[in-house]
Protein backbone atom coordinates (compact mmCIF):
# COMPACT_ATOMS: atom_id res chain seq x y z
CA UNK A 1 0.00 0.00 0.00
CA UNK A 2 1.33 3.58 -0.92
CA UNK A 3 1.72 6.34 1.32
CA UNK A 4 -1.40 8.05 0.13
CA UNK A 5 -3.29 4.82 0.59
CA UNK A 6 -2.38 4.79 3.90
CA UNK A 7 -4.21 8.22 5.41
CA UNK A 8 -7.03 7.15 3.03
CA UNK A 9 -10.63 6.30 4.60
CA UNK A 10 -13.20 5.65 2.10
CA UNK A 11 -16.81 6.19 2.61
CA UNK A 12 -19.95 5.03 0.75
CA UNK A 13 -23.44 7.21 0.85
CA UNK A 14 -26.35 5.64 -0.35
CA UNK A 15 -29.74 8.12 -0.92
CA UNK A 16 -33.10 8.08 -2.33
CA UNK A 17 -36.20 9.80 -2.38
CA UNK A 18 -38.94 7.14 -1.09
CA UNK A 19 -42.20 9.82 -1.08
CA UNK A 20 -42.26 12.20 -3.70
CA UNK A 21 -44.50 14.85 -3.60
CA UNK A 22 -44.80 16.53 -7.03
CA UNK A 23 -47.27 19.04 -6.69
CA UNK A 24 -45.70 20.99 -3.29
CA UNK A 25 -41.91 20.42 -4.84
CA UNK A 26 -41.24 18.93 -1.43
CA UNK A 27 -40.07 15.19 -1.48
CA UNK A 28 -38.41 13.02 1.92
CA UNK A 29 -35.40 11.81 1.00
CA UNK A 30 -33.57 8.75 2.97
CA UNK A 31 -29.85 7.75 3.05
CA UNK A 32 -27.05 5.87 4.69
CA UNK A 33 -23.28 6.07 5.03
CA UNK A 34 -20.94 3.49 5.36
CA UNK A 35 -17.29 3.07 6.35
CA UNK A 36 -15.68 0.80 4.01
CA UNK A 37 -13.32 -0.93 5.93
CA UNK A 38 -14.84 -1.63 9.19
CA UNK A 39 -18.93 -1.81 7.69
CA UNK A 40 -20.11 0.87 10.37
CA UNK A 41 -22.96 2.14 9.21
CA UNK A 42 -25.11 5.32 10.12
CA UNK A 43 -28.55 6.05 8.66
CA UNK A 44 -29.03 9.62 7.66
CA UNK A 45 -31.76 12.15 7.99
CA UNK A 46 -29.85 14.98 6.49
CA UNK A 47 -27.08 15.85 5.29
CA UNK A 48 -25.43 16.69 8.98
CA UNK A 49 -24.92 13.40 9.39
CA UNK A 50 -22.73 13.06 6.99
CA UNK A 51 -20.17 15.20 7.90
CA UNK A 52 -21.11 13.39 12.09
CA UNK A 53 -20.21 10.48 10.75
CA UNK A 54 -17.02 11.49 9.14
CA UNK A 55 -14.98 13.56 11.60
CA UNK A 56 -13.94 11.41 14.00
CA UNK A 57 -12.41 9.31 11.11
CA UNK A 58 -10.75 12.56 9.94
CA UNK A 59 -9.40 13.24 13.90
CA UNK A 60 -8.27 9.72 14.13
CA UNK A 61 -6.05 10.51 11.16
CA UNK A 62 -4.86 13.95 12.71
CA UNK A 63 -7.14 16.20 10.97
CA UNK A 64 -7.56 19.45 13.07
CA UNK A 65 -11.17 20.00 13.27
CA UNK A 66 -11.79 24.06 13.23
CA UNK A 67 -13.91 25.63 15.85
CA UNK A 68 -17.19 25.46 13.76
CA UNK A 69 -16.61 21.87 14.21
CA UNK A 70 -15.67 22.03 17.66
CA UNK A 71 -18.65 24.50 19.13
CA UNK A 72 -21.14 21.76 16.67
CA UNK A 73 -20.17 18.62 18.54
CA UNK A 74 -20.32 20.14 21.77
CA UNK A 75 -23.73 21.92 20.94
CA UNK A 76 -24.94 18.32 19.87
CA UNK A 77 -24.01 16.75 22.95
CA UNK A 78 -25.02 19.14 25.38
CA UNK A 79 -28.73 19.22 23.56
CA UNK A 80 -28.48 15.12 22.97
């Protein structure tokens, strides 16, 4: 494995619209995202929980997370 490869997670997401309303525009969409190599999987209800999912993957590999990211976790466990 190259040294790329190595601080490389990869991530499949998985949506689709299962009631859609034509005539108000507004359709409920339902998704999931998986980590590839150890099958976790998280079932979504917006697009937040992709980027939930994601960052402790990216801290594991050193990523600094900025503040937005920071003060958004906290908020989410304080409220959760």
């Amino acid at each position: 494995m190259d040294e790329i490869e190595s601080d490389t997670q990869s991530f499949i997401v998985k949506v689709w619209v299962r009631d859609r309303a034509e005539e108000t525009g507004h359709s409920v969409w339902h998704g999931h995202i998986t980590h590839v190599s150890s099958n976790k999987r998280r079932y979504l209800k917006n697009l937040d929980g992709i980027e939930d999912f994601i960052s402790p993957y990216l801290e594991e590999m050193g990523v600094k997370l900025g503040i937005r990211w920071r003060i958004r976790r906290w908020l989410k466990r304080l409220m959760g």
